[in-house]
Protein backbone atom coordinates (compact mmCIF):
# COMPACT_ATOMS: atom_id res chain seq x y z
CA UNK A 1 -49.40 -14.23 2.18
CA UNK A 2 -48.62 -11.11 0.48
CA UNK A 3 -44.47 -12.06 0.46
CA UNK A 4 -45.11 -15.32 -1.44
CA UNK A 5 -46.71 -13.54 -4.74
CA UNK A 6 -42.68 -12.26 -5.89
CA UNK A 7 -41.82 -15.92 -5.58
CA UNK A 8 -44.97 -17.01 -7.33
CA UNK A 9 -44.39 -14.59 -10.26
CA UNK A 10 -40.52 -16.30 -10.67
CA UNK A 11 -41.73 -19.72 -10.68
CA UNK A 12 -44.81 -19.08 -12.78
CA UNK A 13 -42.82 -17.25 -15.35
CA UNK A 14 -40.20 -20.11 -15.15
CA UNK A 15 -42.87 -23.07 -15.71
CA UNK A 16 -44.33 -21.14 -18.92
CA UNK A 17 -40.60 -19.88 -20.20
CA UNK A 18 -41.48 -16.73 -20.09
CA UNK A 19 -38.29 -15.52 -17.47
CA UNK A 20 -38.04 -11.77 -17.47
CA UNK A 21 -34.08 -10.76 -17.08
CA UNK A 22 -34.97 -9.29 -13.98
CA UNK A 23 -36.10 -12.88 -13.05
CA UNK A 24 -32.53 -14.29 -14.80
CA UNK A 25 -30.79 -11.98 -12.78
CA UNK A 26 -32.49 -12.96 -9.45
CA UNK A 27 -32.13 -16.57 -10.26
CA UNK A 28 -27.89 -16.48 -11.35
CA UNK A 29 -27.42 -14.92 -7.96
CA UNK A 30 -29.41 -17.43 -5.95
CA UNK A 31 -27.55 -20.26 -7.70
CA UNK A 32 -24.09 -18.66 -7.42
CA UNK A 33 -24.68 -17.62 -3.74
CA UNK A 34 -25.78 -20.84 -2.59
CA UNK A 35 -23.14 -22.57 -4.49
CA UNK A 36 -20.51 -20.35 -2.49
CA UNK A 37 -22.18 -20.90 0.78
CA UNK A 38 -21.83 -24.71 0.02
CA UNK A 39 -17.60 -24.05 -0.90
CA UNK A 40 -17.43 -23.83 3.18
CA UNK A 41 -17.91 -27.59 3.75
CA UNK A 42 -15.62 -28.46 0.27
CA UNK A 43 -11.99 -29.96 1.09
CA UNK A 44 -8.87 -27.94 0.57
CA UNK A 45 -8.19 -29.74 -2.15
CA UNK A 46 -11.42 -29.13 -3.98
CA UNK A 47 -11.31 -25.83 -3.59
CA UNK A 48 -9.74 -24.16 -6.76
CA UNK A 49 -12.27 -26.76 -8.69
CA UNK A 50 -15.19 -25.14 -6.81
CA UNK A 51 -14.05 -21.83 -7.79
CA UNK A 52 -12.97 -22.71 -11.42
CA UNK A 53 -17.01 -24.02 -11.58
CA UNK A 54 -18.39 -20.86 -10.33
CA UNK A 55 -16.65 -18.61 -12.22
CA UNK A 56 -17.31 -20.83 -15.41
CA UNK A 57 -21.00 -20.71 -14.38
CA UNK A 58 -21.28 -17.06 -13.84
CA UNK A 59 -20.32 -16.83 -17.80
CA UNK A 60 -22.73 -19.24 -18.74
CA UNK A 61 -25.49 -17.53 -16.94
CA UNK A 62 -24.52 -14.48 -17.50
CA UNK A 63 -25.04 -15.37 -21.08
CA UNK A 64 -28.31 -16.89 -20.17
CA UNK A 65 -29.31 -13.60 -19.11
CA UNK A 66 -28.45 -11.07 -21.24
CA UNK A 67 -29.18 -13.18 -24.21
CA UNK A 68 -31.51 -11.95 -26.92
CA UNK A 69 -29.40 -8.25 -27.29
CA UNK A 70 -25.41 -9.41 -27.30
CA UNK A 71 -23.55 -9.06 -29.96
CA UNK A 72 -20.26 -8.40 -31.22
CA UNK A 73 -17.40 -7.74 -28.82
CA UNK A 74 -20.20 -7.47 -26.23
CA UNK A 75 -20.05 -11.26 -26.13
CA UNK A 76 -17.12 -11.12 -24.43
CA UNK A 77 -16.61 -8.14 -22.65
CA UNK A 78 -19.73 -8.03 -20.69
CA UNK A 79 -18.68 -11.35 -19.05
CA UNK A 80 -15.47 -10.41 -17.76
CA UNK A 81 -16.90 -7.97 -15.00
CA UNK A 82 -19.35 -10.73 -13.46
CA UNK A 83 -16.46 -13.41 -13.65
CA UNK A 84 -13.90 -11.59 -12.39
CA UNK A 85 -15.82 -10.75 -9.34
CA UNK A 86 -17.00 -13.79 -8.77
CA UNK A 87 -13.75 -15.35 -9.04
CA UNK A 88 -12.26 -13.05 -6.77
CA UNK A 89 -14.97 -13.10 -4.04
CA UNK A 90 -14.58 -16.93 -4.27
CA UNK A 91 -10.92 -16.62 -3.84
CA UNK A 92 -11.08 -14.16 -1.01
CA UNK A 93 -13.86 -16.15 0.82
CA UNK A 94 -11.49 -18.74 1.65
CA UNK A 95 -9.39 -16.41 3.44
CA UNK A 96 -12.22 -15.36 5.80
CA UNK A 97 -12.47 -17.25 9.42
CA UNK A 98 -14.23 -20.39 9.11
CA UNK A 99 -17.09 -19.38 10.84
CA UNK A 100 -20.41 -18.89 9.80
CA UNK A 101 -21.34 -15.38 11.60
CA UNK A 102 -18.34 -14.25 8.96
CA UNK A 103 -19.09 -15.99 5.91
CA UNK A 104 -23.41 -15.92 5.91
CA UNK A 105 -23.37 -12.12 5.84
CA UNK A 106 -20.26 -11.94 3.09
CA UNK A 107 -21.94 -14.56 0.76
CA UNK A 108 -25.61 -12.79 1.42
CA UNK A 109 -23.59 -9.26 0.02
CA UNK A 110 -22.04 -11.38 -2.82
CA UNK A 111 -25.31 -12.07 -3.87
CA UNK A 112 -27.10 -8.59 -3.60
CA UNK A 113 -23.66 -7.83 -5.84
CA UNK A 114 -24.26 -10.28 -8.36
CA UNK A 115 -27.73 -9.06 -9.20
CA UNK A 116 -26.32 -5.60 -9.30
CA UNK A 117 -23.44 -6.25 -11.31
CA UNK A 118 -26.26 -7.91 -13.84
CA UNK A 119 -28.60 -4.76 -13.76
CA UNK A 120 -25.01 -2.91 -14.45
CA UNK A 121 -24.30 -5.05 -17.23
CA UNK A 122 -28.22 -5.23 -19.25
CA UNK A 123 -27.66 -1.22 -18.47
CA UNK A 124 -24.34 -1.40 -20.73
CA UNK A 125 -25.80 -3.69 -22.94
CA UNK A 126 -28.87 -1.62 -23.84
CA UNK A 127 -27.22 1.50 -23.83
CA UNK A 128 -24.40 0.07 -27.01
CA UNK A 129 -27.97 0.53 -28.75
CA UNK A 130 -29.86 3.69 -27.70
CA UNK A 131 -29.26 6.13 -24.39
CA UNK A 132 -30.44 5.45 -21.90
CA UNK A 133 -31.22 7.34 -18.03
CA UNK A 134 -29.24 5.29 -16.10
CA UNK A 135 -25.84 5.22 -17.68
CA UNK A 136 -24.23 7.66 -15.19
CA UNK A 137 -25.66 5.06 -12.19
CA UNK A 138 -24.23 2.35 -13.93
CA UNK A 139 -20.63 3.67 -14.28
CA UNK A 140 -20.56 4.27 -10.82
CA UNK A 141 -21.46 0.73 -10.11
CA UNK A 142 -19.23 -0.60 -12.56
CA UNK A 143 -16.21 1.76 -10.97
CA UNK A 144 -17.48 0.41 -7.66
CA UNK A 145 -17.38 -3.24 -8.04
CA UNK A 146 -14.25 -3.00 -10.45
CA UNK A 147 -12.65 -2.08 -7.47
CA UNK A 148 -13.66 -4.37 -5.16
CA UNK A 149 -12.93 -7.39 -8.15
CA UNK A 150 -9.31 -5.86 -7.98
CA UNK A 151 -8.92 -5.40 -4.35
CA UNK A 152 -10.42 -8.96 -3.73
CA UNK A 153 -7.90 -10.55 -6.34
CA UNK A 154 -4.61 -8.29 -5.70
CA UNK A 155 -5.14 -9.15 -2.13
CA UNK A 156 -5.35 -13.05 -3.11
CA UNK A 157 -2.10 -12.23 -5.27
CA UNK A 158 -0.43 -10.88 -2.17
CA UNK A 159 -1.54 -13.32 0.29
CA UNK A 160 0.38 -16.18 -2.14
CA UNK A 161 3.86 -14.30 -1.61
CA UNK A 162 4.52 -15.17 -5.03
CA UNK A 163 8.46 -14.01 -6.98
CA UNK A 164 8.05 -10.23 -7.83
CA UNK A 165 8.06 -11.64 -11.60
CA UNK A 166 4.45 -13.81 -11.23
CA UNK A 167 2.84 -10.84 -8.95
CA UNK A 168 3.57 -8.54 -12.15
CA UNK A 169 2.64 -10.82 -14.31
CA UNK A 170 -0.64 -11.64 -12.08
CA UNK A 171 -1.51 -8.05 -11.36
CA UNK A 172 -1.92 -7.59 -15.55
CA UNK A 173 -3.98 -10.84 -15.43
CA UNK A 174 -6.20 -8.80 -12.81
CA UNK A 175 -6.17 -5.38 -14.10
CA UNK A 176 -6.08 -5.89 -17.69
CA UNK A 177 -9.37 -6.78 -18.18
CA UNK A 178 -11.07 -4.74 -15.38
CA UNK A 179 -9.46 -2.02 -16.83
CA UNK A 180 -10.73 -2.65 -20.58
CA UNK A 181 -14.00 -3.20 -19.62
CA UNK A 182 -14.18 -0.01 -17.49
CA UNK A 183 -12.84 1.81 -20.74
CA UNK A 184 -14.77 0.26 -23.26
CA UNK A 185 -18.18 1.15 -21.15
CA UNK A 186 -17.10 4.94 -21.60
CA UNK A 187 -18.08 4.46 -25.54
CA UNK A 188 -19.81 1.50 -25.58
CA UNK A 189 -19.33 0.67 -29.50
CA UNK A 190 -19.73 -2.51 -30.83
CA UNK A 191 -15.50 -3.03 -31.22
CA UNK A 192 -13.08 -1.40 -29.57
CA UNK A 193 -11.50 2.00 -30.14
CA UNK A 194 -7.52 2.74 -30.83
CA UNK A 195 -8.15 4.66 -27.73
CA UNK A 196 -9.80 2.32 -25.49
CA UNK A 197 -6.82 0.11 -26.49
CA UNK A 198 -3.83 2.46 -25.43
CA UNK A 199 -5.24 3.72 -22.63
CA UNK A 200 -5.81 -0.13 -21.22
CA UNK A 201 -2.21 -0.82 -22.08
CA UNK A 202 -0.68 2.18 -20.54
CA UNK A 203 -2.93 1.67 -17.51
CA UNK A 204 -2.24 -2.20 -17.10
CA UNK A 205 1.56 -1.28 -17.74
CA UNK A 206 1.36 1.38 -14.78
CA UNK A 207 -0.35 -1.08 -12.31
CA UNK A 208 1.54 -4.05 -13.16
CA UNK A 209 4.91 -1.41 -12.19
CA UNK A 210 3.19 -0.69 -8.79
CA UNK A 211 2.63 -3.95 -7.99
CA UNK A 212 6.25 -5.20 -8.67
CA UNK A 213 7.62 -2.31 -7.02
CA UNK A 214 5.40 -3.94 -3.98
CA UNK A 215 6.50 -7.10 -4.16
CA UNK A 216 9.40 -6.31 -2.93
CA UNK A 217 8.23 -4.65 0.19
CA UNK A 218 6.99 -6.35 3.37
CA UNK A 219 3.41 -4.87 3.01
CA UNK A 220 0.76 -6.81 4.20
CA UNK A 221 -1.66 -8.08 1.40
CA UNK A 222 -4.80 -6.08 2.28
CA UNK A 223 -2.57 -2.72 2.17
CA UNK A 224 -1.27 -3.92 -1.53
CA UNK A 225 -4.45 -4.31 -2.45
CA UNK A 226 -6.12 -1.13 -0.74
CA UNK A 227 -3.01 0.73 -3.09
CA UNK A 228 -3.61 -1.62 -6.31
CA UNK A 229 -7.32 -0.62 -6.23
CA UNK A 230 -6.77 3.31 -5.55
CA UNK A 231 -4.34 3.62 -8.76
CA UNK A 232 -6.89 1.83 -10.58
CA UNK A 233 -10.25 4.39 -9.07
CA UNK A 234 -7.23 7.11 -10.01
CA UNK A 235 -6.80 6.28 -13.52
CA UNK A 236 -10.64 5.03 -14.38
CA UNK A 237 -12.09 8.04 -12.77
CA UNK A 238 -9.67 10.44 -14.81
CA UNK A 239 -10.28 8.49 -18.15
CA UNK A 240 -13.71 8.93 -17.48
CA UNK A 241 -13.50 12.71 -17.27
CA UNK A 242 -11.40 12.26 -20.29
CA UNK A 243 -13.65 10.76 -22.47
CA UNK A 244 -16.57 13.17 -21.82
CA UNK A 245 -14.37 16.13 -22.30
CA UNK A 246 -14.61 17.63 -19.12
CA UNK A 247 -10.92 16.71 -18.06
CA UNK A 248 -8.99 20.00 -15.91
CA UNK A 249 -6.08 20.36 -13.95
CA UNK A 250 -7.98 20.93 -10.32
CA UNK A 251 -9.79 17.19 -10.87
CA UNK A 252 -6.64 15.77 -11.68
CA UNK A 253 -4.44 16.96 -8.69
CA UNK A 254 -7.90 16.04 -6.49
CA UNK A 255 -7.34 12.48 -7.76
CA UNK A 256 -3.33 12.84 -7.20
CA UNK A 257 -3.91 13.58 -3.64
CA UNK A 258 -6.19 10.76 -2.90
CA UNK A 259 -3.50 8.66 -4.55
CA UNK A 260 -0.90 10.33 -2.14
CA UNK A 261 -2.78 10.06 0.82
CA UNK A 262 -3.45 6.23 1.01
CA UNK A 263 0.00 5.83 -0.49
CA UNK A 264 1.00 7.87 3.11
CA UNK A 265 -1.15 5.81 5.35
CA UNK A 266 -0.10 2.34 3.57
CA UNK A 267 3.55 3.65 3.90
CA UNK A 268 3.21 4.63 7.64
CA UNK A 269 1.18 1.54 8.24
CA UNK A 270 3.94 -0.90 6.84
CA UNK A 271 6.71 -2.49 9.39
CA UNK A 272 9.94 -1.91 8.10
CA UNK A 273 11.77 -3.70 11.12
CA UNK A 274 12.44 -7.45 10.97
């Protein structure tokens, strides 16, 4: 009897409205995961709806949520991370086997994600306002699932074999934001810094060049991707470094290699012949 008194506690605290963000947080990703479970038996042709509506509902709860300590610019910027990773494991769910041994496990890790990608974001949130303990954790999620919201949408972008024009212009829809949210969480002030600003720019500039210089190759749409979201682990992790002040020459060429190397194995990987 002892496993029913966590879902007694919810539903208690959600009769007398007194929901506890941890409670929010457990209650978005139920919703959202059953919602995507439910995408499976959708039509073809209701499928960029379904997405559109739980993307649209991860903002709103998101808001739901964290509401009672946004303000400012964090209105907007602490949405993007859960939306864009929603979208794009929406997006790339589709492109999984229709079977359910596949798609049960993948939306049971989308919504052990969503709950983290919460914690992640209440950690930002409090942390604009005093320091906190587990900042350092929640960079490292934030790097994490940045990447896998990039690799999940690049790989979407790829799969469309879209002109090289609208995969450069859809890699800056991707990265743009990913990337200014990653930046911003480095200061975490209430607006955003001339710094914060450039460095997004410059990144999403160097991205969106990758990706066009991709388009043009017959690379499969996982290894685009894979490449998309090492340049962007590449330039986050040495912005990172930059912005504490502990930015040297060895960490940079250690990033430059990792760069190198998965550019090596994509390039060895990719078939050239007709």
């Amino acid at each position: 009897m002892t496993i029913f008194k966590p879902l007694k506690k919810i539903f208690s605290g959600f009769i007398s409205w007194e929901i506890t963000k941890r409670q929010k947080f457990i209650l978005m990703s139920f919703f959202l995961t059953v919602v995507l479970i439910t995408t499976q038996t959708v039509g073809e042709n209701l499928r960029y709806q379904t997405i559109g509506f739980l993307a649209i509902s991860a903002a709103f709860l998101a808001i739901f949520a964290l509401w009672g300590e946004l303000s400012g610019i964090k209105y907007f910027l602490l949405l993007l991370l859960p939306v864009y990773f929603v979208a794009g494991a929406s997006l790339f769910y589709f492109l999984l086997p229709v079977r359910w041994l596949t798609r049960l496990p993948f939306a049971f890790l989308f919504g052990i994600s969503v709950y983290l990608l919460m914690l992640t974001a209440n950690i930002y949130n409090v942390a604009a306002i005093r320091t906190i303990a587990l900042l350092r954790a929640a960079h490292a999620v934030g790097l994490l699932f940045s990447l896998v919201s990039t690799f999940f949408l690049a790989n979407v972008l790829f799969s469309l074999h879209l002109p090289f024009y609208l995969v450069s212009g859809g890699s800056i829809l991707i990265t743009l934001p990913i990337y200014l949210v990653g930046l911003w969480s480095y200061e975490l002030e209430d607006f955003l810094s001339r710094k914060v600003f450039v460095y997004t720019v410059v990144f999403t500039f160097v991205t969106a060049q990758i990706a066009l210089v991709l388009s043009f190759w017959p690379i499969a749409p996982i290894n685009g991707a894979l490449l998309l979201a090492t340049i962007m682990y590449v330039l986050l992790g040495l912005a990172r470094l930059d912005f504490e002040g502990r930015l040297k020459s060895r960490v940079v060429w250690e990033h430059v290699v990792v760069a190198f190397v998965v550019f090596v194995i994509i390039l060895m990987t990719t078939r050239w012949g007709g």
